[in-house]
N, C-alpha and C. Protein backbone atom coordinates (compact mmCIF):
# COMPACT_ATOMS: atom_id res chain seq x y z
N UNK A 1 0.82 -1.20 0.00
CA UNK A 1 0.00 0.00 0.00
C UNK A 1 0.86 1.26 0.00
N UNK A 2 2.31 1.37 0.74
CA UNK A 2 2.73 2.86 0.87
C UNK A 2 3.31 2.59 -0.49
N UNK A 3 3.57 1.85 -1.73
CA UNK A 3 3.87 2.29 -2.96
C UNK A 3 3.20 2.77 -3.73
N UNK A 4 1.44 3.15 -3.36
CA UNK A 4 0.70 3.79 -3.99
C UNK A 4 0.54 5.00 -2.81
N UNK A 5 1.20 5.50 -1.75
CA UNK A 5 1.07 6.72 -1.45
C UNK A 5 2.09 7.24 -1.97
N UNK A 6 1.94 8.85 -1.99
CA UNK A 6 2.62 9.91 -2.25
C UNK A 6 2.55 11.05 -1.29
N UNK A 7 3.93 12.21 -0.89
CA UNK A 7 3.47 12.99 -0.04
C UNK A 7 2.82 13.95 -0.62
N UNK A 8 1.68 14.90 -0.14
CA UNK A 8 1.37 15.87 -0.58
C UNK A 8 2.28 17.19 -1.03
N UNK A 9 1.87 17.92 -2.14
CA UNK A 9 3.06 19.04 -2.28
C UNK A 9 2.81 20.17 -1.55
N UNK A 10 1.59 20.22 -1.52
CA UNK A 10 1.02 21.19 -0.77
C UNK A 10 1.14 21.39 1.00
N UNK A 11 0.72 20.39 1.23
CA UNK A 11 0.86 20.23 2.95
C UNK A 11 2.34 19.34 3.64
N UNK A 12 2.26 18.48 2.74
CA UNK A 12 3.48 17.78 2.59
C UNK A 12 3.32 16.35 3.88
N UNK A 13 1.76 15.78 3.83
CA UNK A 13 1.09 14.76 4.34
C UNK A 13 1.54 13.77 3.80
N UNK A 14 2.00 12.48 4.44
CA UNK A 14 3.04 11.25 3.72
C UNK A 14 1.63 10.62 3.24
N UNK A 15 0.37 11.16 3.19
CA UNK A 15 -0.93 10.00 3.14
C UNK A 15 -1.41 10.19 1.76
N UNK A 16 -1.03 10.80 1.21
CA UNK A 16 -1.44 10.79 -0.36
C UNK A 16 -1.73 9.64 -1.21
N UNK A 17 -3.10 9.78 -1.93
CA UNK A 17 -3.61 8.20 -1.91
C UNK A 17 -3.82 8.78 -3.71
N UNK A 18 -4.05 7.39 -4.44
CA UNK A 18 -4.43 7.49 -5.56
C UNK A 18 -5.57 7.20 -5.79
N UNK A 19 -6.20 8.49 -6.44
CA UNK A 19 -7.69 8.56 -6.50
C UNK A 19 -7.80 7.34 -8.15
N UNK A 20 -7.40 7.84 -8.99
CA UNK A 20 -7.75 6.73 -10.07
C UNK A 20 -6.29 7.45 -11.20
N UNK A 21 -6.01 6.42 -12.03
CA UNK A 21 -5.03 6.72 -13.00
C UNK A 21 -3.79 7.37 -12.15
N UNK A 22 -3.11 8.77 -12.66
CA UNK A 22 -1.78 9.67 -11.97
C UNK A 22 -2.95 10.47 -11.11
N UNK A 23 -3.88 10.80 -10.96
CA UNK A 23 -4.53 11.59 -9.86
C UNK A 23 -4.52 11.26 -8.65
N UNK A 24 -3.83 11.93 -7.71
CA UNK A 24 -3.57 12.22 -6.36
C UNK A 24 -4.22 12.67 -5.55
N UNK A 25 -4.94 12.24 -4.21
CA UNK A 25 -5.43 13.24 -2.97
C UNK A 25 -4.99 13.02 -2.14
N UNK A 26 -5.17 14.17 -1.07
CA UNK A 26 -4.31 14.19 0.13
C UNK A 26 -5.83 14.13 0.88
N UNK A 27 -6.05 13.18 2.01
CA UNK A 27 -6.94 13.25 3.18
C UNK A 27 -6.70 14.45 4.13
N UNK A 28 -5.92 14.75 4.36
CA UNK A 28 -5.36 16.31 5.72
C UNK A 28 -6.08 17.27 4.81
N UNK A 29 -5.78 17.65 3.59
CA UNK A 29 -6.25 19.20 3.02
C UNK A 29 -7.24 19.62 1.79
N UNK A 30 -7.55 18.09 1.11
CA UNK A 30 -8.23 17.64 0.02
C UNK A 30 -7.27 18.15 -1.10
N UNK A 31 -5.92 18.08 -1.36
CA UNK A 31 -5.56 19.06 -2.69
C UNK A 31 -5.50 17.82 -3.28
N UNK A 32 -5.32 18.29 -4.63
CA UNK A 32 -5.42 17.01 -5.62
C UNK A 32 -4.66 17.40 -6.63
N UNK A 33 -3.68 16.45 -7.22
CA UNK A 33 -2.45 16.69 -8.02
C UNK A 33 -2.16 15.20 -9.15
N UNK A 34 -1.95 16.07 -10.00
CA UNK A 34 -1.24 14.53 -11.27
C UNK A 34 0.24 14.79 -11.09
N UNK A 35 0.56 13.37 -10.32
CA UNK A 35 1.67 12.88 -10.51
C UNK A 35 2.89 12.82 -11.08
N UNK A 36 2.28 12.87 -12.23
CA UNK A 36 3.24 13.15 -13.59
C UNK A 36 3.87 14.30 -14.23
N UNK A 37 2.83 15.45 -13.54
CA UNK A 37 3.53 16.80 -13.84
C UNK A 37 4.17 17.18 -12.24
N UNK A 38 5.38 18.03 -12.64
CA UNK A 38 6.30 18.27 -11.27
C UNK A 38 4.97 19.83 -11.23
N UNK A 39 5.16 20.14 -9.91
CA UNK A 39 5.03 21.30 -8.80
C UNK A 39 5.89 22.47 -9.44
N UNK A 40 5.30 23.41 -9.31
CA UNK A 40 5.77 24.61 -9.98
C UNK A 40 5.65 25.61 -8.69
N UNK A 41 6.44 26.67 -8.84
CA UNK A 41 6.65 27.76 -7.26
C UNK A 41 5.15 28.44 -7.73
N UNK A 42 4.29 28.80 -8.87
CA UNK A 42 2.52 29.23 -8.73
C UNK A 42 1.97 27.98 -8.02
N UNK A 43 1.92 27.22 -7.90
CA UNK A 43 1.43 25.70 -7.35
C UNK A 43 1.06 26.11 -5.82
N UNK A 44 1.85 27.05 -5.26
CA UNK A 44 2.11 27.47 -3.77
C UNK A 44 1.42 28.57 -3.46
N UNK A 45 0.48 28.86 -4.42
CA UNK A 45 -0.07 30.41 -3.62
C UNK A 45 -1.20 29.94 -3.37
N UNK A 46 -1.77 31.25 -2.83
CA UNK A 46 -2.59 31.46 -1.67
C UNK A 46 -4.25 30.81 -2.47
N UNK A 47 -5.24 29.87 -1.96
CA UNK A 47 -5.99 29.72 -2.25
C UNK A 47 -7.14 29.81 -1.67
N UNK A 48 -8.45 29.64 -1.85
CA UNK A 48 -9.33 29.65 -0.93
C UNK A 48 -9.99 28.57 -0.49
N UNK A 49 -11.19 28.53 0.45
CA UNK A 49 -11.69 27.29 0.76
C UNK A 49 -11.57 26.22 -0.39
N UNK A 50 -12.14 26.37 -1.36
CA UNK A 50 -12.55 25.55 -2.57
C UNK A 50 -11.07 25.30 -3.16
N UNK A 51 -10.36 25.79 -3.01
CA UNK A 51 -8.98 25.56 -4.05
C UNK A 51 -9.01 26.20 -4.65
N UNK A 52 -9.65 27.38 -4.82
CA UNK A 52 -9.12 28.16 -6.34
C UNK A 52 -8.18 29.41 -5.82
N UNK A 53 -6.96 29.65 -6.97
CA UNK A 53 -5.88 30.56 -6.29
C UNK A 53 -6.47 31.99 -6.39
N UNK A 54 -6.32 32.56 -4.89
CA UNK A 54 -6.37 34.28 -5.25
C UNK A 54 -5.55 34.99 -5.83
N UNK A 55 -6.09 35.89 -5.89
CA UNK A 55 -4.45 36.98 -6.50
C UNK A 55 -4.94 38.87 -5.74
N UNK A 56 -3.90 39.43 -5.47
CA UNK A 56 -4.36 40.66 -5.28
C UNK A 56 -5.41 41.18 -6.01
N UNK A 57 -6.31 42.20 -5.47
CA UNK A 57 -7.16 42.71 -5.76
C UNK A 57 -8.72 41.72 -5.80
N UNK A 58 -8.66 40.60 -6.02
CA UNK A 58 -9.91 39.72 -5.68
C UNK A 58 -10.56 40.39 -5.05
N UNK A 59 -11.64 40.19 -5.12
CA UNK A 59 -13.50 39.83 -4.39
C UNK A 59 -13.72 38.62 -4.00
N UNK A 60 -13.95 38.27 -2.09
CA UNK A 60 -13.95 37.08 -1.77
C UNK A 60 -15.39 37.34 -1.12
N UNK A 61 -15.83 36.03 -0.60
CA UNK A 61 -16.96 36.15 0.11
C UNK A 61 -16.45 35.10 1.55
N UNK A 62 -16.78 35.77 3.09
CA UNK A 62 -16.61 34.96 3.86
C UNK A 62 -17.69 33.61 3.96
N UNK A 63 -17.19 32.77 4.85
CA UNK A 63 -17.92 31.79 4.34
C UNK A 63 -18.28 31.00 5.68
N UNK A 64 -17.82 31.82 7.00
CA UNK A 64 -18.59 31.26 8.51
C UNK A 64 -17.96 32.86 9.35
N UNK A 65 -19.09 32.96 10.32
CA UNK A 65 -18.89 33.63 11.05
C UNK A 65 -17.71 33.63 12.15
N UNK A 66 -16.54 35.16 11.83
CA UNK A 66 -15.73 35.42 12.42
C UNK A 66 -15.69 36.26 13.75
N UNK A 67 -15.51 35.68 15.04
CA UNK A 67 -15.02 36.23 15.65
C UNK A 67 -13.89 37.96 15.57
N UNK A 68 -13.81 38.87 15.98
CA UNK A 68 -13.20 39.63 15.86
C UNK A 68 -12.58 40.61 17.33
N UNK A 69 -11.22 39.94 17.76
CA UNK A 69 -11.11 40.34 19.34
C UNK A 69 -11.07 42.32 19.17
N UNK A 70 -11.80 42.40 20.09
CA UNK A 70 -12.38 43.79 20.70
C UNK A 70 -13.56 44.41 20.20
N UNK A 71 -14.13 43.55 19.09
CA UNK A 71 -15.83 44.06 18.68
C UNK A 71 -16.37 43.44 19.19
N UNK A 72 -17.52 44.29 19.09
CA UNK A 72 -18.70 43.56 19.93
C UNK A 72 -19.67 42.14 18.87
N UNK A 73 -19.28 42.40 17.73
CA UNK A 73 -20.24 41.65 16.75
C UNK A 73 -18.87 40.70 16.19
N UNK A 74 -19.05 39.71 15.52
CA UNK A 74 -18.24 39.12 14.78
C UNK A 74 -18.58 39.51 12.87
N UNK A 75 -17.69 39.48 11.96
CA UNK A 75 -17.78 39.22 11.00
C UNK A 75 -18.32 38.22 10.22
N UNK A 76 -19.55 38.62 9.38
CA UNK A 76 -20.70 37.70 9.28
C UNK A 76 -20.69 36.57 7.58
N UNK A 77 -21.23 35.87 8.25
CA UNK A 77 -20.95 34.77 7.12
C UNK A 77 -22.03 35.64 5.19
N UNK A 78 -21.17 35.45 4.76
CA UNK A 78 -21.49 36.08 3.47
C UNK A 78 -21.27 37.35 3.22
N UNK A 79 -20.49 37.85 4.30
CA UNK A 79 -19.69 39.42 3.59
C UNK A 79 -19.05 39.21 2.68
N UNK A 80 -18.94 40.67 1.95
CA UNK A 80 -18.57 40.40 0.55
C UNK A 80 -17.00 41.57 1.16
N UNK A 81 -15.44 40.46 0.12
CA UNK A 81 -14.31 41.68 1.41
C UNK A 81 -14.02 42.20 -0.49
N UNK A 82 -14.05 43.29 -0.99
CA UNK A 82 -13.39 43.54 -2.47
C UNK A 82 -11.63 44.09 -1.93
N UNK A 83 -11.41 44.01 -3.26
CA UNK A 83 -10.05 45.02 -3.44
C UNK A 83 -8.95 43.94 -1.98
N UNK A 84 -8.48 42.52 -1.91
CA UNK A 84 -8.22 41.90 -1.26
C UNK A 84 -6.32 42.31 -1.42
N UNK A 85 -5.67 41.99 -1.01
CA UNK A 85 -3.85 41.69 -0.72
C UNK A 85 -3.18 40.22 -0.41
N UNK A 86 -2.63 39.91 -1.09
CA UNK A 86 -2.18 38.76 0.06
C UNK A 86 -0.78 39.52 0.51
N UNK A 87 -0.57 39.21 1.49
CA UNK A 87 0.68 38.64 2.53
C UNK A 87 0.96 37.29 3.19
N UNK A 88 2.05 37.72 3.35
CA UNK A 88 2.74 36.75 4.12
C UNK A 88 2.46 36.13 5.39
N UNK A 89 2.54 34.92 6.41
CA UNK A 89 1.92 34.74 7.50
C UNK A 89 1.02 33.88 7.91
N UNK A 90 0.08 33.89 8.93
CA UNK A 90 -1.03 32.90 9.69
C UNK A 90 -2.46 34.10 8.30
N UNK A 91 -2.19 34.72 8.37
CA UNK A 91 -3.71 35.18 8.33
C UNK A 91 -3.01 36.11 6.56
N UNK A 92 -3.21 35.35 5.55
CA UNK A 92 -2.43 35.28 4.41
C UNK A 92 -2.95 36.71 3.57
N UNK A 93 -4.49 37.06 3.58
CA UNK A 93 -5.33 38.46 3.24
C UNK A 93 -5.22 39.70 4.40
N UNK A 94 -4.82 40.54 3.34
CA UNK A 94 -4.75 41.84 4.52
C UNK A 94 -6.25 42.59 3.41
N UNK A 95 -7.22 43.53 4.12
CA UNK A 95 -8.37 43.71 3.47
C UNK A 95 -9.00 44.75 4.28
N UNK A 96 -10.08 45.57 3.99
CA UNK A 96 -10.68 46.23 4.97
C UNK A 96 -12.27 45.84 4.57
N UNK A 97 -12.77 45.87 5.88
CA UNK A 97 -13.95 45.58 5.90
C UNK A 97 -14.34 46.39 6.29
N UNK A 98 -15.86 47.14 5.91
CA UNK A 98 -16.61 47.83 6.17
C UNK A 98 -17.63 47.81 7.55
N UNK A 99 -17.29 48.73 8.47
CA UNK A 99 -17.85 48.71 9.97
C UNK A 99 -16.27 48.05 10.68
N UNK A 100 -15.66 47.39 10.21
CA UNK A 100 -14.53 46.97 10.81
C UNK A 100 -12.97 47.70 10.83
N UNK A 101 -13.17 48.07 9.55
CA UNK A 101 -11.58 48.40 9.16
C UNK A 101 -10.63 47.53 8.38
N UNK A 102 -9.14 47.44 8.79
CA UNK A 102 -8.10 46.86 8.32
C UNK A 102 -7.91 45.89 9.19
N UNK A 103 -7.70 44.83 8.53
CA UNK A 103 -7.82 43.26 9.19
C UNK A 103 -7.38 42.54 8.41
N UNK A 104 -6.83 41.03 8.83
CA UNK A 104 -6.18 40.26 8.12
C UNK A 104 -6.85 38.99 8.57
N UNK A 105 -7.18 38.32 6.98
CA UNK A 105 -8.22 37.06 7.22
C UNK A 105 -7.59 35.86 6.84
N UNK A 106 -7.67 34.72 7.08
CA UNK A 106 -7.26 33.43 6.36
C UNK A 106 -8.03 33.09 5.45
N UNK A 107 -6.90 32.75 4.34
CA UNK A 107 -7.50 32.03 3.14
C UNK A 107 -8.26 31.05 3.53
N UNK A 108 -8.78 30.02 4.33
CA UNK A 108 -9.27 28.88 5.08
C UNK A 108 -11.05 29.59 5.02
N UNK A 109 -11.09 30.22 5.52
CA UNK A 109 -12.62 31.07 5.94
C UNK A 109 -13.28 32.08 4.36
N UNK A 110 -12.54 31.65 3.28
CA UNK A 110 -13.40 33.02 2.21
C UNK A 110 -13.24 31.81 0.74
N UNK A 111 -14.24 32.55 -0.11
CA UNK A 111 -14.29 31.94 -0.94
C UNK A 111 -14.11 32.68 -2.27
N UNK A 112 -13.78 32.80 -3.05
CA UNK A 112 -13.61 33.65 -4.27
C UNK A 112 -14.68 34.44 -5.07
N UNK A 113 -15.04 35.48 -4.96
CA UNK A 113 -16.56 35.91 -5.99
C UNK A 113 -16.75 35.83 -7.30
């Protein structure tokens, strides 16, 4: 069996299983990769829930309600964040939200518009 795993490129999980043919999934993060083509340094950016890559300036939509330490309300599921950044870090979008300000969100919590 571990001659049909592979590690993930992405997370770099030794559990990488073969879904059918060179197609690859990883159980830890769901990414999914053919085998046969090598990993490229775009391969590594920033994506969203679903897998699809952002890029500066995006329109994301959150996609569960955020906590936000020192407001009284949290950031609500289906805000819309425009005009997005990535950086570097835990919390990969720097963005401003409206009623909130300047804040930095994880790619993990938004989805692409």
């Amino acid at each position: 069996m571990s001659d049909q795993m592979k590690p993930c490129p992405r997370c770099e999980s030794p559990y990488g299983y073969n879904l059918h043919s060179q197609i690859y999934v990883c159980p830890e993060c769901a990414f999914e990769w053919d085998a046969s083509q090598e990993m490229t340094a775009d391969d590594s950016a920033v994506v969203d829930a679903n897998g699809n890559p952002l890029q500066d300036g995006d329109t994301v939509i959150v996609i569960k309600d955020l906590p936000v330490k020192g407001a009284p309300k949290p950031v609500k599921k289906g805000t819309k964040v425009k005009n997005i950044r990535l950086v570097d870090g835990d919390h990969d979008i720097a963005c401003k939200i409206d009623g909130f300000g300047a804040m930095g969100l994880k790619s993990e919590f938004v989805k692409k518009a």
